[in-house]
Protein backbone atom coordinates (compact mmCIF):
# COMPACT_ATOMS: atom_id res chain seq x y z
CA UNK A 1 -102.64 41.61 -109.60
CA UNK A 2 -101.31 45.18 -109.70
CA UNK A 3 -104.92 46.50 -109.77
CA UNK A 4 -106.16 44.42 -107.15
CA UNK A 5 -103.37 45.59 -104.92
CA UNK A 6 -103.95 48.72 -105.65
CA UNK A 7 -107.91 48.47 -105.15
CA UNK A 8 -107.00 46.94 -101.76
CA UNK A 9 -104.99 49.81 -100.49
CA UNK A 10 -107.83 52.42 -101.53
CA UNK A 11 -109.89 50.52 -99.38
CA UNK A 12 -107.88 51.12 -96.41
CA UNK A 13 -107.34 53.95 -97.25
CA UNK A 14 -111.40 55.04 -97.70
CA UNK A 15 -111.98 53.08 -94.60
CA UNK A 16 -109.22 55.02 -92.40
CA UNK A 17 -110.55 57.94 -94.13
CA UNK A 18 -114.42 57.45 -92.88
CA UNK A 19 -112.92 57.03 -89.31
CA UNK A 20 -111.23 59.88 -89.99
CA UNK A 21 -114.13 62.11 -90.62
CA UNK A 22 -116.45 60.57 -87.91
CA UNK A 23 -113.60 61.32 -85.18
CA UNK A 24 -113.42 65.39 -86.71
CA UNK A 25 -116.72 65.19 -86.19
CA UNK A 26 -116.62 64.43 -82.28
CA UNK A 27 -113.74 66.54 -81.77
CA UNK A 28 -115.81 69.29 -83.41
CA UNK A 29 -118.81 68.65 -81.16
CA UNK A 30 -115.94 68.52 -77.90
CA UNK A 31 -114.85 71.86 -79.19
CA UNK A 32 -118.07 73.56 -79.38
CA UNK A 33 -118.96 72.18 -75.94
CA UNK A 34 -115.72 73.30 -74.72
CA UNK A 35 -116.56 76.56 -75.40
CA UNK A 36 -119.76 76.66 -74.31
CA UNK A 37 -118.10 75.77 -70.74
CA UNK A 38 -115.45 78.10 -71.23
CA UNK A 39 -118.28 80.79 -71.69
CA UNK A 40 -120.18 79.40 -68.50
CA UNK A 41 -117.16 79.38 -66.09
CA UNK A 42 -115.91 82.82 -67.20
CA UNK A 43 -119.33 84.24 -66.54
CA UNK A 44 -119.85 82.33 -63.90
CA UNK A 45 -116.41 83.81 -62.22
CA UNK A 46 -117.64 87.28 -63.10
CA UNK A 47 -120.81 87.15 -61.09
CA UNK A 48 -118.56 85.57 -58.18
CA UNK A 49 -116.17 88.86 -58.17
CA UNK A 50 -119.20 91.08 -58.33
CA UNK A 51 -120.83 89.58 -55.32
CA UNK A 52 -117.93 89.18 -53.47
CA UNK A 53 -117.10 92.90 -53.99
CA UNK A 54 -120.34 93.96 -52.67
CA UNK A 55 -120.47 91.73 -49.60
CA UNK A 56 -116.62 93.06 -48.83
CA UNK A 57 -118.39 96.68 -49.10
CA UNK A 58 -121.06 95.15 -46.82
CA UNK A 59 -118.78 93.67 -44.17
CA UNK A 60 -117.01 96.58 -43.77
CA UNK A 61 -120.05 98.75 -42.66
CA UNK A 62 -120.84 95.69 -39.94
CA UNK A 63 -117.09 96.02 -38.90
CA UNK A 64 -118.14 99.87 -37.47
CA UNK A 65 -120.98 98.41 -35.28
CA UNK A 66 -119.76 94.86 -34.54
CA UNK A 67 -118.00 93.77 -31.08
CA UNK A 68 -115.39 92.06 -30.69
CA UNK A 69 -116.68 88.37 -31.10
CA UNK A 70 -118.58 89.56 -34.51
CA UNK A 71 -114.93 91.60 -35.63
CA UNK A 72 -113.88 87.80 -35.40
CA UNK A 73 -116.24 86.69 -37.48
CA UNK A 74 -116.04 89.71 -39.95
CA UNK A 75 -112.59 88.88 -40.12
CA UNK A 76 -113.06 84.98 -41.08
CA UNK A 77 -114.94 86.05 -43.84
CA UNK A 78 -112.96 88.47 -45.23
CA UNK A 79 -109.71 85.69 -45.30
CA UNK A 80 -112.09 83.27 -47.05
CA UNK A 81 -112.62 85.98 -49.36
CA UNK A 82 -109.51 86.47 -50.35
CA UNK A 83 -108.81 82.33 -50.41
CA UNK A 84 -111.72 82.59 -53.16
CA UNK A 85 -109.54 85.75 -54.96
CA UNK A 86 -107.00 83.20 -55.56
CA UNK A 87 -109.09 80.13 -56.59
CA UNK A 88 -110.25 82.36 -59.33
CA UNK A 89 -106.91 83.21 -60.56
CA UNK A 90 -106.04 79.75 -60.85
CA UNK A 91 -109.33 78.89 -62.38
CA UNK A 92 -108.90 81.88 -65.08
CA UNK A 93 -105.55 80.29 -65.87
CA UNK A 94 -106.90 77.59 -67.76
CA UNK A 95 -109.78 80.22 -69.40
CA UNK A 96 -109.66 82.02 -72.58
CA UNK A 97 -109.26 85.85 -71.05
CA UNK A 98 -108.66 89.25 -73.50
CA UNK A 99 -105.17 90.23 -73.79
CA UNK A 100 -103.83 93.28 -71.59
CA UNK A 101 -103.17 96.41 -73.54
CA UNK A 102 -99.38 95.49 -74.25
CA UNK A 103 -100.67 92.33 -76.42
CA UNK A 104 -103.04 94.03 -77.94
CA UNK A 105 -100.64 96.12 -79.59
CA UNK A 106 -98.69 94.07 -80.52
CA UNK A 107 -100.59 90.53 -81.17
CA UNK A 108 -103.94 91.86 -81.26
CA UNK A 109 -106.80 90.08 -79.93
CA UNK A 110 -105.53 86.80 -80.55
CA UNK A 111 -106.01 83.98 -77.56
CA UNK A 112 -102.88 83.19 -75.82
CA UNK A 113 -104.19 81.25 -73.04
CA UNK A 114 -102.56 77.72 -72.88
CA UNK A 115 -104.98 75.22 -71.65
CA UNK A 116 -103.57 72.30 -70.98
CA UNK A 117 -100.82 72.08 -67.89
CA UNK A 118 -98.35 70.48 -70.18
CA UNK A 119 -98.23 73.22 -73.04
CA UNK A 120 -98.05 75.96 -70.30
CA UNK A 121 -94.90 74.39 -68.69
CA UNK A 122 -93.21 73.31 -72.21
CA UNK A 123 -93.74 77.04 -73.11
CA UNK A 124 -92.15 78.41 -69.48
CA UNK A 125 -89.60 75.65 -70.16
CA UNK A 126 -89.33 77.56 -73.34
CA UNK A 127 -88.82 80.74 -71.58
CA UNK A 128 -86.25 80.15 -69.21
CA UNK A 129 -83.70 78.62 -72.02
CA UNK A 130 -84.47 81.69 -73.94
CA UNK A 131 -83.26 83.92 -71.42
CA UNK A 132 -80.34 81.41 -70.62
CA UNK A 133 -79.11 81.65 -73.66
CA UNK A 134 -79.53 84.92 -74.69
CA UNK A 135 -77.50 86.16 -71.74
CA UNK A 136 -75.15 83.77 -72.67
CA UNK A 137 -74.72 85.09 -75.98
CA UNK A 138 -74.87 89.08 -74.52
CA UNK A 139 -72.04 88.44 -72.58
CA UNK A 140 -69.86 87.24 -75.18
CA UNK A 141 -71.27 89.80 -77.69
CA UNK A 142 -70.12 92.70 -74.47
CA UNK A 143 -67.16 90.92 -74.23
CA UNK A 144 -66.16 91.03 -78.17
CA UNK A 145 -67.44 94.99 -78.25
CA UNK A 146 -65.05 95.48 -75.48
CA UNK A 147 -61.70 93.50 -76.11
CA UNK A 148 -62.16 93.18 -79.96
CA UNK A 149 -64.16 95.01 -81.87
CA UNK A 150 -64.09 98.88 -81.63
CA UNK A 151 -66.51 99.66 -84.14
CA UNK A 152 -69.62 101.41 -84.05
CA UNK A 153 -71.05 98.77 -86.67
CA UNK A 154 -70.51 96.02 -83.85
CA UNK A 155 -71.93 98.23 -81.13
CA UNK A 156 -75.06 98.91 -83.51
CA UNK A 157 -75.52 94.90 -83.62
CA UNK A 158 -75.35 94.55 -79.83
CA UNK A 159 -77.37 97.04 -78.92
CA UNK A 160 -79.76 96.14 -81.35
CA UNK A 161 -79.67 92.35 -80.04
CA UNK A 162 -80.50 94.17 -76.15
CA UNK A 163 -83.45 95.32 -77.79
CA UNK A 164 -85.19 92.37 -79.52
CA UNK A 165 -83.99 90.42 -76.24
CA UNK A 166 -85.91 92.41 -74.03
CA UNK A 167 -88.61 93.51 -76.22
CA UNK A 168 -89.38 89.97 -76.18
CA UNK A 169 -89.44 88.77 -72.85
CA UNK A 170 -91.73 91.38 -72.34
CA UNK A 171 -94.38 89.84 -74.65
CA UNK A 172 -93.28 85.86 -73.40
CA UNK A 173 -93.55 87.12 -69.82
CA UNK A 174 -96.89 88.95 -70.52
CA UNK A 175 -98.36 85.38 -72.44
CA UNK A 176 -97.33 83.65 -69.30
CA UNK A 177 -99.26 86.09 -66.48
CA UNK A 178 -101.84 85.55 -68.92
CA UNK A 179 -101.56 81.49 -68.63
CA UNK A 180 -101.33 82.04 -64.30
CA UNK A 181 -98.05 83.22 -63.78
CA UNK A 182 -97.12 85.00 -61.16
CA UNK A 183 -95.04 87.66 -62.55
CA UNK A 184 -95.70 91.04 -60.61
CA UNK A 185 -94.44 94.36 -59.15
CA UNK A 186 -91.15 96.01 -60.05
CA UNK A 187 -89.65 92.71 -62.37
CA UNK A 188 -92.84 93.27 -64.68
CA UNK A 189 -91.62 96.61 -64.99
CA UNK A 190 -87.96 96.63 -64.90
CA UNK A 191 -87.80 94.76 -68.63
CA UNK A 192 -89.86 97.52 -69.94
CA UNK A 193 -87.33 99.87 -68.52
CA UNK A 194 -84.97 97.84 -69.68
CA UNK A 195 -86.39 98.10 -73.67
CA UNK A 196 -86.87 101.72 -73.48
CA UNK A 197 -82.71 102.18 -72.05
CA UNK A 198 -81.24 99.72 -74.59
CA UNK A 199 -83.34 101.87 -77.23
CA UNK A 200 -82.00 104.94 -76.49
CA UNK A 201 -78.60 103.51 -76.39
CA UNK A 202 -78.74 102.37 -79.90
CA UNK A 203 -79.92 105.78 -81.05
CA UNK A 204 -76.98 107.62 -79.25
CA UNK A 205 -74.58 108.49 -82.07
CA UNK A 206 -70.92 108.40 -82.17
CA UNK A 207 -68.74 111.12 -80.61
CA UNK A 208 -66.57 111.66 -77.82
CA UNK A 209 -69.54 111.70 -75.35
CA UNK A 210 -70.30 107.84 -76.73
CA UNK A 211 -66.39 107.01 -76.23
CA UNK A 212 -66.28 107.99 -72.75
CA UNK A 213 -69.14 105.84 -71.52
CA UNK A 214 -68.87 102.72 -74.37
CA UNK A 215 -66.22 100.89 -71.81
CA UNK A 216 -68.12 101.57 -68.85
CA UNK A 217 -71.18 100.18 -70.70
CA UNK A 218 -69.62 97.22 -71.92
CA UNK A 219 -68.01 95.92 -68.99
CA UNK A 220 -71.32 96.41 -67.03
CA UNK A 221 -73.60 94.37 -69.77
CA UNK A 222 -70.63 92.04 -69.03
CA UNK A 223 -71.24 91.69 -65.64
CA UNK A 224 -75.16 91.96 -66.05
CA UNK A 225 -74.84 88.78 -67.81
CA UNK A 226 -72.85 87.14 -65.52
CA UNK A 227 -75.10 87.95 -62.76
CA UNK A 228 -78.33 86.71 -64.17
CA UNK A 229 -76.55 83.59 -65.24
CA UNK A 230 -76.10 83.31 -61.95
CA UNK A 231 -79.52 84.04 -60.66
CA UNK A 232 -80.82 81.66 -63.23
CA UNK A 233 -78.44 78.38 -62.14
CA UNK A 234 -79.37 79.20 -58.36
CA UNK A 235 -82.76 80.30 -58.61
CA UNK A 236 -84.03 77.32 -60.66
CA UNK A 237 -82.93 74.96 -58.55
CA UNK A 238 -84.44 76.54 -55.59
CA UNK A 239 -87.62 76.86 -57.73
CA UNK A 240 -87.06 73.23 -58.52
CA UNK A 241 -87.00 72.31 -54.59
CA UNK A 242 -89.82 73.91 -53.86
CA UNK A 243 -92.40 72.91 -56.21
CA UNK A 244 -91.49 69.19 -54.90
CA UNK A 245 -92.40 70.25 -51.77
CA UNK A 246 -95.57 72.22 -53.30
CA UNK A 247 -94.64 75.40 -51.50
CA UNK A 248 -94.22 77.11 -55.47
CA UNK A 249 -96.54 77.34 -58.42
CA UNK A 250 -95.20 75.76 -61.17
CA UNK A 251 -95.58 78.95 -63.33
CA UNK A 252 -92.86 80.82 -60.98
CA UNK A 253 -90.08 82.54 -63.21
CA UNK A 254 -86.73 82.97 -62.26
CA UNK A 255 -86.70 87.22 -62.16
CA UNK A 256 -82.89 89.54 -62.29
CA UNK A 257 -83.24 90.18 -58.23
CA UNK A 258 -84.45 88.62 -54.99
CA UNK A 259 -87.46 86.98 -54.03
CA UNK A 260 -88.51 85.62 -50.44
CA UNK A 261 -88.28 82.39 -51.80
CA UNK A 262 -84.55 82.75 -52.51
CA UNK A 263 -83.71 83.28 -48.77
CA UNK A 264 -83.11 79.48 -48.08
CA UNK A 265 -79.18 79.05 -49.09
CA UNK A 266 -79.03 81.61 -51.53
CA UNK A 267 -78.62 84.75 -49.41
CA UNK A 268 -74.90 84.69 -50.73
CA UNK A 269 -76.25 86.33 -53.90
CA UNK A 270 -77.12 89.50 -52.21
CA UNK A 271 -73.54 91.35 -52.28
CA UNK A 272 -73.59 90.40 -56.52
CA UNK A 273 -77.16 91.92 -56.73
CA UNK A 274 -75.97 95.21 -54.63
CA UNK A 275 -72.85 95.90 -56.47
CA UNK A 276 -74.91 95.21 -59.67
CA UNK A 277 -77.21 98.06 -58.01
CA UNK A 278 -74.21 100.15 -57.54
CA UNK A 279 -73.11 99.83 -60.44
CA UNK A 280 -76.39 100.92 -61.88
CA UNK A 281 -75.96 104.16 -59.78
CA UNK A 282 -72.25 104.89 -60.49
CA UNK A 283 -73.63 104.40 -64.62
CA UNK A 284 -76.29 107.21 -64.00
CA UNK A 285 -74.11 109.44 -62.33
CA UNK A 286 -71.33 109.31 -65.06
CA UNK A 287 -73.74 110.18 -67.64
CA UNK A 288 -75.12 113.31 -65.63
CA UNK A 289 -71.89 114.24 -65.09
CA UNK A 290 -71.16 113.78 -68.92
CA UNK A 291 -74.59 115.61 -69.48
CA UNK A 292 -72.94 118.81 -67.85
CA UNK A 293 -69.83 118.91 -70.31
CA UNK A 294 -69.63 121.78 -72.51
CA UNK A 295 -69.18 119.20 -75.44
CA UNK A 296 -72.11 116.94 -74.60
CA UNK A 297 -74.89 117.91 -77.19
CA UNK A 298 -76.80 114.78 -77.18
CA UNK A 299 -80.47 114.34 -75.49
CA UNK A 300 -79.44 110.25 -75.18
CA UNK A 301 -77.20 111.24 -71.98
CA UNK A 302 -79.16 112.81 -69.92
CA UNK A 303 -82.16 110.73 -70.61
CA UNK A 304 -79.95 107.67 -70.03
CA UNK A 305 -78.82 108.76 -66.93
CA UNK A 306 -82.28 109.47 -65.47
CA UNK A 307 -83.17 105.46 -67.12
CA UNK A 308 -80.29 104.09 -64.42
CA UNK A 309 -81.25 105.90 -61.71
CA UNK A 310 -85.05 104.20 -61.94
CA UNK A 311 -83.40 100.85 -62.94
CA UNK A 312 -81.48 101.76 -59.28
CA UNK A 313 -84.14 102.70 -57.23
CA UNK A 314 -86.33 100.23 -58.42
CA UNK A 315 -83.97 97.17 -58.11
CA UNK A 316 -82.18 98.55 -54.59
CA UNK A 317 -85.64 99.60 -53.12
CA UNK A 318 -87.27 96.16 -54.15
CA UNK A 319 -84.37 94.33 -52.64
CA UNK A 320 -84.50 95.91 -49.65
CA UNK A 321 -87.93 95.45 -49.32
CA UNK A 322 -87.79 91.81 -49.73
CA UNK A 323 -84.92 91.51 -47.52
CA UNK A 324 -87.03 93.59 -44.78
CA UNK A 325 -89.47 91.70 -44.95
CA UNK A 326 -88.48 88.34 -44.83
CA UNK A 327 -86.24 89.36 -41.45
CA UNK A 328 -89.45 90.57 -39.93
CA UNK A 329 -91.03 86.96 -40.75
CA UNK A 330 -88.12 85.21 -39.22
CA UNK A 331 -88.48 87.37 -35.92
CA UNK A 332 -92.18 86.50 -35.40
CA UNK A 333 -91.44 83.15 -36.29
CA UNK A 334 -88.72 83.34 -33.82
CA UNK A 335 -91.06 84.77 -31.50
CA UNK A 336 -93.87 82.83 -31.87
CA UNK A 337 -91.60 79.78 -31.22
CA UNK A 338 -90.83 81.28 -27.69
């Protein structure tokens, strides 16, 4: 009886495992053809962008002989044109693509592109908790450095932990523009800034120059935190608003500054952001004025002093850009309702 029962279950078990095989065996063939249209759409896109880059050359040569009914025209084209620019990003979202140099160095030429909608917005799911908790974690770490623990060991583990945080967001934030994200201008830059500042900071060794900028350090990565905790609550449900109403790709990020999209209701985060900008700018001069004492011997001062000032420019000159901007919207709109 034993044997039979045994017998019986190998049978299954050979039949499951046929079925088995046969269904590899399609998904095999699937793959290959997948492939093959991966191949097909990617040069297809290519040959697209080429001839739509030599008719824009084109139309602009008509556009110094045309009137003014043919400038119309001209000018119809050129907006479909660019309509087609974005259909192709979209389209290369969901296409193998080779990596920018940044993965290359550091993945190699492996394929990162995500091709199904629900493993690109698991992974940006991902994302956003990582850098939720993470800042959660950084603030309380600042916080401990600060009130509790005045070692250089401790200090060594927090810098250290600024690092690896932003060292990798820049690779998750490069895998999502990769997968059709949206991620451009100044915030693609600012975490690479960000990397190269907390780097330098963990090289600076101990001394008196160290101990005369370590609380003022501190209690800014305190209030860093803070604010992008508070960028992150408020921008994601903003973010979460508008993709209901389909006026947001569902790759959009929440970023550390201010968007157009933000304006609706969450304009009261401006005078945070500023003194955060400040703040930056009060940190950079402090450390060239520290550069200048007759004790300071380090290269990590002056070099972090220059590293705020960018971070300021670049986060006060974006905001104010945004902020001009959307005002001049709001007039025309204004306007154009008059």
């Amino acid at each position: 009886m034993a044997l039979e029962k045994c017998q019986t279950e190998w049978d299954e078990i050979e039949k499951e495992y046929q079925q088995l095989q046969e269904t590899h065996k399609v998904y095999r063939q699937k793959l290959d053809e997948l492939t093959s249209l991966q191949a097909i759409c990617s040069s297809a896109i290519s040959k697209q962008r080429k001839g739509l880059k030599d008719l824009k050359h084109s139309l602009h040569k008509c556009a110094l002989t045309s009137d003014e009914k043919q400038s119309e025209q001209l000018k119809d084209i050129e907006s479909q044109i660019k309509d087609k620019q974005h259909v192709f990003f979209d389209m290369e979202a969901y296409l193998p693509k080779k990596n920018g140099l940044y993965l290359n160095l550091v993945l190699g030429n492996v394929n990162v592109t995500l091709l199904s909608n629900q493993a690109k917005f698991a992974y940006k799911d991902e994302y956003e908790k990582f850098k939720l908790y993470l800042t959660i974690i950084l603030m309380f770490g600042a916080m401990a450095c600060l009130f509790f623990f005045n070692y250089r060991v401790t200090d060594e583990i927090f810098n250290f932990l600024l690092v690896w945080y932003y060292c990798t967001l820049t690779i998750r934030e490069s895998i999502l523009m990769s997968n059709g994200s949206r991620i451009k201008g100044w915030w693609v830059l600012h975490h690479y800034v960000s990397t190269f500042l907390s780097g330098v900071m963990l090289t600076w060794p101990e001394g008196s120059m160290y101990q005369m900028f370590r609380s003022q350090f501190l209690a800014f990565s305190i209030y860093q935190s803070f604010l992008q905790f508070l960028q992150y609550y408020y921008q994601s449900g903003c973010l979460y608003r508008l993709r209901a109403l389909g006026e947001r790709n569902q790759l959009d990020l929440t970023v550390e500054g201010f968007q157009s999209w933000m304006w609706r209701g969450l304009t009261f985060l401006l005078p945070f952001l500023f003194f955060g900008h400040f703040w930056q700018l009060y940190n950079a001069i402090t450390l060239f004025t520290l550069a200048n004492h007759e004790d300071c011997k380090e290269w990590q001062v002056f070099m972090l002093g220059l590293t705020f000032m960018v971070l300021f420019l670049g986060n006060f000159l974006t905001t104010l850009k945004v902020v001009h901007q959307k005002i001049q919207k709001n007039k025309e709109k204004l306007q154009k309702a008059e």
